[in-house]
N, C-alpha and C. Protein backbone atom coordinates (compact mmCIF):
# COMPACT_ATOMS: atom_id res chain seq x y z
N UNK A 1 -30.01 -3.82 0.01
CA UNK A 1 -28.63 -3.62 -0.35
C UNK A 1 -27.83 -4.86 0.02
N UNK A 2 -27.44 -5.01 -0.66
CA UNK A 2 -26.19 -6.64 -0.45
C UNK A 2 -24.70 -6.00 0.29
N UNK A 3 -24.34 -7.03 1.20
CA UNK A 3 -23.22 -6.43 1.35
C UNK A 3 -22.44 -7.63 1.02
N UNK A 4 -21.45 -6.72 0.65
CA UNK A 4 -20.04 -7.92 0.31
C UNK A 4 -18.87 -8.00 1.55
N UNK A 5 -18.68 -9.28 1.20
CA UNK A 5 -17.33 -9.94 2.05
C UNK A 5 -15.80 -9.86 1.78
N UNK A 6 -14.96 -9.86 2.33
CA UNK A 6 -14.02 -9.28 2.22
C UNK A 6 -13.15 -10.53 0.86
N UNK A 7 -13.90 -11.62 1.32
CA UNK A 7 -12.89 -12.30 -0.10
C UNK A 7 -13.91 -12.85 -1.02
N UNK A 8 -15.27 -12.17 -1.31
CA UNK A 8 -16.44 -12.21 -2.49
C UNK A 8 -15.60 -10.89 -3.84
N UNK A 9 -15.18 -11.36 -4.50
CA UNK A 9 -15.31 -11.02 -6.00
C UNK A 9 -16.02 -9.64 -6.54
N UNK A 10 -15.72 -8.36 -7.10
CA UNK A 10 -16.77 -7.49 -7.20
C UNK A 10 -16.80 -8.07 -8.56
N UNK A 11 -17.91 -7.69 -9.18
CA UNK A 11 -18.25 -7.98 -10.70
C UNK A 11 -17.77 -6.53 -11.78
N UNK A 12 -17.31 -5.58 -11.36
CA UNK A 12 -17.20 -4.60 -12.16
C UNK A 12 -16.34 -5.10 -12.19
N UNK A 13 -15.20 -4.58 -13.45
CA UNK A 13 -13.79 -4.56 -13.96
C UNK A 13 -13.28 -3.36 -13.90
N UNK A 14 -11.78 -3.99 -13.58
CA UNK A 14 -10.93 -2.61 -12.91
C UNK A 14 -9.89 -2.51 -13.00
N UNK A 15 -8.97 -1.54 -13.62
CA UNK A 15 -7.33 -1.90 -13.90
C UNK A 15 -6.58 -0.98 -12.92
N UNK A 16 -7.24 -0.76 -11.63
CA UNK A 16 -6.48 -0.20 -10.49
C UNK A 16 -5.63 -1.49 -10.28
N UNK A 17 -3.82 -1.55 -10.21
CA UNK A 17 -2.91 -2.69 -9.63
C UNK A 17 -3.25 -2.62 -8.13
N UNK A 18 -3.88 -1.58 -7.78
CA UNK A 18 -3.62 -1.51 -5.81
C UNK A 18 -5.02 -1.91 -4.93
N UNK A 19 -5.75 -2.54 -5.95
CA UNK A 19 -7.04 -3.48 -5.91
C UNK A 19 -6.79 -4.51 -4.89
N UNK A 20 -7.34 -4.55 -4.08
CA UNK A 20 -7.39 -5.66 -2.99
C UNK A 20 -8.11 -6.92 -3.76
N UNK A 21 -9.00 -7.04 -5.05
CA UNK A 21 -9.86 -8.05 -5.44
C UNK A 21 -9.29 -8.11 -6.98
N UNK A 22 -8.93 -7.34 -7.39
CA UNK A 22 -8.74 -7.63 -8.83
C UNK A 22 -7.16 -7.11 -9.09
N UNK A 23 -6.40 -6.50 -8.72
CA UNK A 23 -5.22 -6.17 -9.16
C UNK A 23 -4.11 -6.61 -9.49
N UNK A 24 -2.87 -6.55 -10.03
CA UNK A 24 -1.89 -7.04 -10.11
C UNK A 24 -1.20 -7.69 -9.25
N UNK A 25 -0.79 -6.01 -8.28
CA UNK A 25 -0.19 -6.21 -6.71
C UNK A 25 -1.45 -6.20 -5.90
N UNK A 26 -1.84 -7.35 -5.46
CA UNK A 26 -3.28 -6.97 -4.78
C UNK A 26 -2.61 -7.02 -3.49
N UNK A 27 -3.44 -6.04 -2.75
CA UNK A 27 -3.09 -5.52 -1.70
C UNK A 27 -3.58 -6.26 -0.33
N UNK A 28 -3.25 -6.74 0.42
CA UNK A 28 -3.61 -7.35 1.84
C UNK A 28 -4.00 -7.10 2.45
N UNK A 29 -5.79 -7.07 3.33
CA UNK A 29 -6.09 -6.33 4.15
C UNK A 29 -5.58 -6.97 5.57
N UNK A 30 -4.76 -5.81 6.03
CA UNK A 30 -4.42 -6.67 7.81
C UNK A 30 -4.91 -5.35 8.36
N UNK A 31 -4.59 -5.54 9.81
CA UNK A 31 -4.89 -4.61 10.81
C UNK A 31 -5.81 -4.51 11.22
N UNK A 32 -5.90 -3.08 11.25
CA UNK A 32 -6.83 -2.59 11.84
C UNK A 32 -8.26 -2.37 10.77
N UNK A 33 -9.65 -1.90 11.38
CA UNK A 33 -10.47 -1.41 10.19
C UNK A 33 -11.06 -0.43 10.84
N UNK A 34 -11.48 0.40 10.18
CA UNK A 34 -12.06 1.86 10.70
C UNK A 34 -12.96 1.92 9.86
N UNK A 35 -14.13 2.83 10.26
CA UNK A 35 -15.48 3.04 9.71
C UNK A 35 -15.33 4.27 10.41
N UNK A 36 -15.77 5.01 9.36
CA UNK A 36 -16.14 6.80 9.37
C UNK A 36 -16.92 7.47 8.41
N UNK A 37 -17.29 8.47 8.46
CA UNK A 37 -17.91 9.55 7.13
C UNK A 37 -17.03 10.13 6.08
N UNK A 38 -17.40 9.73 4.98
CA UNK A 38 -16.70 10.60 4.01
C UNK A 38 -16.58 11.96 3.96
N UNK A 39 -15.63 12.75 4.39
CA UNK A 39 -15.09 14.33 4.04
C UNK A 39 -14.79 15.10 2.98
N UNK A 40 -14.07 13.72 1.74
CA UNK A 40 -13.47 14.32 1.14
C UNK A 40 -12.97 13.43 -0.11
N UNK A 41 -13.49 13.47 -1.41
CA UNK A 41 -12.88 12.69 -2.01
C UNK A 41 -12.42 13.17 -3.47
N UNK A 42 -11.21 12.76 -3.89
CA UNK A 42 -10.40 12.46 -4.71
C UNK A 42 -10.16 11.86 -5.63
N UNK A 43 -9.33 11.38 -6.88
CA UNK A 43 -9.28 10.81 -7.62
C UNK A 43 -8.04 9.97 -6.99
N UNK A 44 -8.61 8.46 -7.04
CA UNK A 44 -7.67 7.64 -6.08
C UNK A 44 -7.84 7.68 -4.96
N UNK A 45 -8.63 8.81 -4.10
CA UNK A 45 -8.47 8.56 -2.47
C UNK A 45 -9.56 9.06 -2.12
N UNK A 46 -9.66 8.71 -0.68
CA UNK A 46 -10.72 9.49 0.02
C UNK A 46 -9.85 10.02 1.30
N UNK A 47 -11.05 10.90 2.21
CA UNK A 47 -10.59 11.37 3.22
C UNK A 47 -11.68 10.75 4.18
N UNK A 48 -11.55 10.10 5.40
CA UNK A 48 -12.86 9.83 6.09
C UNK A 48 -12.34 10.53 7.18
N UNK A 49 -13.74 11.08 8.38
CA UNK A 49 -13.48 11.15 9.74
C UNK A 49 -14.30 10.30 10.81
N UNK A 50 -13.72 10.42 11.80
CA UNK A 50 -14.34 9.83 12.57
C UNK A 50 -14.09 10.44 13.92
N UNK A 51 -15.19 9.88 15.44
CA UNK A 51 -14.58 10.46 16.25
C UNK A 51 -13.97 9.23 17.33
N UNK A 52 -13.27 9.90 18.35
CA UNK A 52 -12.87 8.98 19.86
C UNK A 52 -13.04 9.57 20.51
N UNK A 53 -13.10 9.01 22.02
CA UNK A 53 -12.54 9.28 22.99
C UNK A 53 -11.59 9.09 23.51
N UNK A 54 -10.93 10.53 24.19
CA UNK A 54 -10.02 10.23 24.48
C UNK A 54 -9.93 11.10 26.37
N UNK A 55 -9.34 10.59 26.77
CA UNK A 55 -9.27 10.34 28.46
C UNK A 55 -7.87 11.85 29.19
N UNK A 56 -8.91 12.79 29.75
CA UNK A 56 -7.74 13.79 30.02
C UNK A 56 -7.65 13.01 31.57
N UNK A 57 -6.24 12.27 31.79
CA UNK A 57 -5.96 12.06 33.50
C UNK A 57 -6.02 12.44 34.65
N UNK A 58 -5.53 14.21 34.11
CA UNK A 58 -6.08 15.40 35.47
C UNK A 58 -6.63 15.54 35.49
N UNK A 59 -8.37 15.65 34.76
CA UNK A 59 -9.41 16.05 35.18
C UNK A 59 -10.34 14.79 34.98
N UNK A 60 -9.46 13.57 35.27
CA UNK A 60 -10.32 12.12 35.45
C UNK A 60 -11.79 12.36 34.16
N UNK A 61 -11.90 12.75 32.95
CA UNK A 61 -12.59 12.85 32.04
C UNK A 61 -12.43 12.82 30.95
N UNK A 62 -13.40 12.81 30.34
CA UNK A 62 -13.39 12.13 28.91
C UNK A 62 -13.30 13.31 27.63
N UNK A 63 -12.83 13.24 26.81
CA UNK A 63 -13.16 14.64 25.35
C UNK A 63 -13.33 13.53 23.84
N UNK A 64 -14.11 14.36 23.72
CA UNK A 64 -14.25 13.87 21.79
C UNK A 64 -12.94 14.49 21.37
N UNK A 65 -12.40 13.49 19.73
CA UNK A 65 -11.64 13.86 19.28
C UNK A 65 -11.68 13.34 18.09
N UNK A 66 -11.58 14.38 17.14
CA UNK A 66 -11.77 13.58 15.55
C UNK A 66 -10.22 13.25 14.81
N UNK A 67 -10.61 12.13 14.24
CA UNK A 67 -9.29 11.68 13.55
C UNK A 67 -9.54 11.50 11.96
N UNK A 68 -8.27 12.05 11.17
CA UNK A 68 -9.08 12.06 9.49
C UNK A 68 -7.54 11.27 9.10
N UNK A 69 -8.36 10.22 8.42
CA UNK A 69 -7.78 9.23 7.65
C UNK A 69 -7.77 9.43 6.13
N UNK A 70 -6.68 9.19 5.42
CA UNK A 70 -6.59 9.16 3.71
C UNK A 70 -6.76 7.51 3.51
N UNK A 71 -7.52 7.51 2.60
CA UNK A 71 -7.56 5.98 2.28
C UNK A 71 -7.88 5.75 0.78
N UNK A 72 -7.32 4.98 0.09
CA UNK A 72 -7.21 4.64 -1.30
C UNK A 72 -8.32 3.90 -2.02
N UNK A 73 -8.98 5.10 -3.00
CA UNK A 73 -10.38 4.73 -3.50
C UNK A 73 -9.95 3.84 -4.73
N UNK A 74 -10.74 2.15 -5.16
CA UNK A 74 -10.04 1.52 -6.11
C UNK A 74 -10.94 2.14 -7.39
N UNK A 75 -10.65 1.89 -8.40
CA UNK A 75 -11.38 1.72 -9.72
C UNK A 75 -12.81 1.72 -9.48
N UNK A 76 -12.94 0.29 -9.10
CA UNK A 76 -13.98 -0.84 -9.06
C UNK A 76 -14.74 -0.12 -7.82
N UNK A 77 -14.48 0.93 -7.24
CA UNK A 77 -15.63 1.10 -6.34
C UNK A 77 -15.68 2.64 -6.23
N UNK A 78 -15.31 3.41 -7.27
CA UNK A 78 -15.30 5.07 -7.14
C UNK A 78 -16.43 5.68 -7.49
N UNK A 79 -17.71 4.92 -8.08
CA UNK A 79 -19.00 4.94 -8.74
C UNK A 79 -19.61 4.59 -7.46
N UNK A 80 -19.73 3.91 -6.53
CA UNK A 80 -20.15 3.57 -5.30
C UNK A 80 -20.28 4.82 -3.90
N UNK A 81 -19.01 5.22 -3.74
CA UNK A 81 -18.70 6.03 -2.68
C UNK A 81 -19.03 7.55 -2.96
N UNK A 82 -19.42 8.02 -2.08
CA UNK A 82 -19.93 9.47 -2.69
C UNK A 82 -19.39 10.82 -1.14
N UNK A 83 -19.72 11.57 -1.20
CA UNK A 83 -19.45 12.17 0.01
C UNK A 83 -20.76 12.26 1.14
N UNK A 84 -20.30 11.92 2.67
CA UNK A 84 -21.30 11.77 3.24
C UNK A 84 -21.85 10.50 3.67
N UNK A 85 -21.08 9.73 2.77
CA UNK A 85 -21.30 7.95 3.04
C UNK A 85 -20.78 7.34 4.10
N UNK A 86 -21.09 6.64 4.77
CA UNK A 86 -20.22 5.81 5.95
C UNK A 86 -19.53 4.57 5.04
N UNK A 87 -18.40 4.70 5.18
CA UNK A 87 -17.74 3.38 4.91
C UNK A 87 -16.79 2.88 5.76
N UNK A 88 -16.07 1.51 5.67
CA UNK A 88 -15.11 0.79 5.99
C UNK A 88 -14.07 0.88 5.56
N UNK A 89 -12.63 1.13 6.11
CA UNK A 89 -11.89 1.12 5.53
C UNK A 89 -10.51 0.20 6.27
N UNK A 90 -9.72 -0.84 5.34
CA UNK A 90 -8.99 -1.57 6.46
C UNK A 90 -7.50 -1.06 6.01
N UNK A 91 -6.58 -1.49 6.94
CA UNK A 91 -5.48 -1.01 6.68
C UNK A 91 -4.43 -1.71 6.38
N UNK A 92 -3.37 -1.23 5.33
CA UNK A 92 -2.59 -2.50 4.29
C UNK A 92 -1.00 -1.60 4.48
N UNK A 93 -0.29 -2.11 3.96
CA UNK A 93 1.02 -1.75 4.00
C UNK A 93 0.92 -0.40 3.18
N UNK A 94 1.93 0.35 3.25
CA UNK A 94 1.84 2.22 2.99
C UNK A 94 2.07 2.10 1.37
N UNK A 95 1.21 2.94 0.93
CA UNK A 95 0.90 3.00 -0.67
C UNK A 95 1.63 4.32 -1.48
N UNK A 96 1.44 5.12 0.11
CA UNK A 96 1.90 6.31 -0.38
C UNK A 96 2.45 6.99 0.92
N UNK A 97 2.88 8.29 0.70
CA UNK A 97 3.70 8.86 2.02
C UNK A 97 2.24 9.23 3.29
N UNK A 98 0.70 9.21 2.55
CA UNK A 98 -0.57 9.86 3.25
C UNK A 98 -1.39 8.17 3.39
N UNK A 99 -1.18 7.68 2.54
CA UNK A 99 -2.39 6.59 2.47
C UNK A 99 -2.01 5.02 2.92
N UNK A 100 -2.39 4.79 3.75
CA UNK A 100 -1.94 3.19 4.73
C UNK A 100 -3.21 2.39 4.47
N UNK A 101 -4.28 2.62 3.94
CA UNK A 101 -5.33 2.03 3.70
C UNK A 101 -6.22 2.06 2.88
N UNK A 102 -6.99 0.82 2.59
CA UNK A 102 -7.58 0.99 1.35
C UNK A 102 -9.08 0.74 1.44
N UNK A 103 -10.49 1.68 1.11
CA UNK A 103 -11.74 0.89 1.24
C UNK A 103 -11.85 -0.22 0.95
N UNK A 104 -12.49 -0.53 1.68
CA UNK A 104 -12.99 -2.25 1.90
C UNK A 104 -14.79 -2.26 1.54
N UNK A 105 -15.70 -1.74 2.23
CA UNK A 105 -17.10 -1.68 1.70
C UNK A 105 -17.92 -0.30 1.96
N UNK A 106 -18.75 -0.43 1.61
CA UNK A 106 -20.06 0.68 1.96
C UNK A 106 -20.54 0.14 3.07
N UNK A 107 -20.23 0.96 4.04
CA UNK A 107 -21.51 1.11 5.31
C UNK A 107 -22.80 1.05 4.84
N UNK A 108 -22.95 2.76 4.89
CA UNK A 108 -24.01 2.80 4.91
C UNK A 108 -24.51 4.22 3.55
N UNK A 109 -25.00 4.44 2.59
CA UNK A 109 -25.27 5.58 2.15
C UNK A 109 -25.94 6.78 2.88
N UNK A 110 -25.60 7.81 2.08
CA UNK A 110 -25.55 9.21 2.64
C UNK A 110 -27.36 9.18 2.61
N UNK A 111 -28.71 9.81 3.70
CA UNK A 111 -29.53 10.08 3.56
C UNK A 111 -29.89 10.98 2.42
N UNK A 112 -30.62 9.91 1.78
CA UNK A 112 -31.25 10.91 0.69
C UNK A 112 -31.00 10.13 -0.64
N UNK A 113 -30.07 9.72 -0.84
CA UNK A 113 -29.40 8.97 -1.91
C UNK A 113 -30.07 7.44 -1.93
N UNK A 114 -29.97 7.01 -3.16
CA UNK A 114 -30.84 5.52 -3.31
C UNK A 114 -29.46 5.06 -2.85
């Protein structure tokens, strides 16, 4: 599997404007980037989760905690992502009142899947 770089070119064609690689308004990846499992996907978006830790003070210990992100599936990569997939996702100025970010690549595919 090849992986791509954040400023390599995809070869499909795509008339999503909110395209980080091909769009009109192409979108800027800054921030932060998160990698999680796909939950949930959409036309235009996904849902990923993921987990943390996070630190209770009074009882000097640690708890899991899952966090679910909306993130904006482009054109050019909605044939790619499936549910169950690990992907990347980085985060760009707000697209929508839910979605602050947009996939960036495939992790990893879901077991089982070519």
């Amino acid at each position: 599997m090849e992986r791509k770089e954040k400023n390599e070119v995809r070869e499909v064609e795509c008339s999503d404007r909110f395209c980080p690689w091909h769009g009109k308004d192409k979108l800027k990846l800054r921030g932060r980037v998160f990698e999680g499992e796909v939950v949930k996907k959409l036309p235009g978006r996904v849902a990923i989760v993921f987990e943390r830790m996070f630190k209770l003070p009074k009882y000097e210990r640690y708890e899991k905690r899952r966090t679910k992100i909306y993130a904006r599936l482009t054109d050019c990569m909605k044939n790619e992502v499936e549910l169950g997939d690990r992907i990347e996702i980085a985060e760009t100025r707000p697209i929508s009142k839910m979605i602050h970010c947009v996939v960036s690549k495939v992790v990893r595919k879901k077991e089982g899947r070519e």
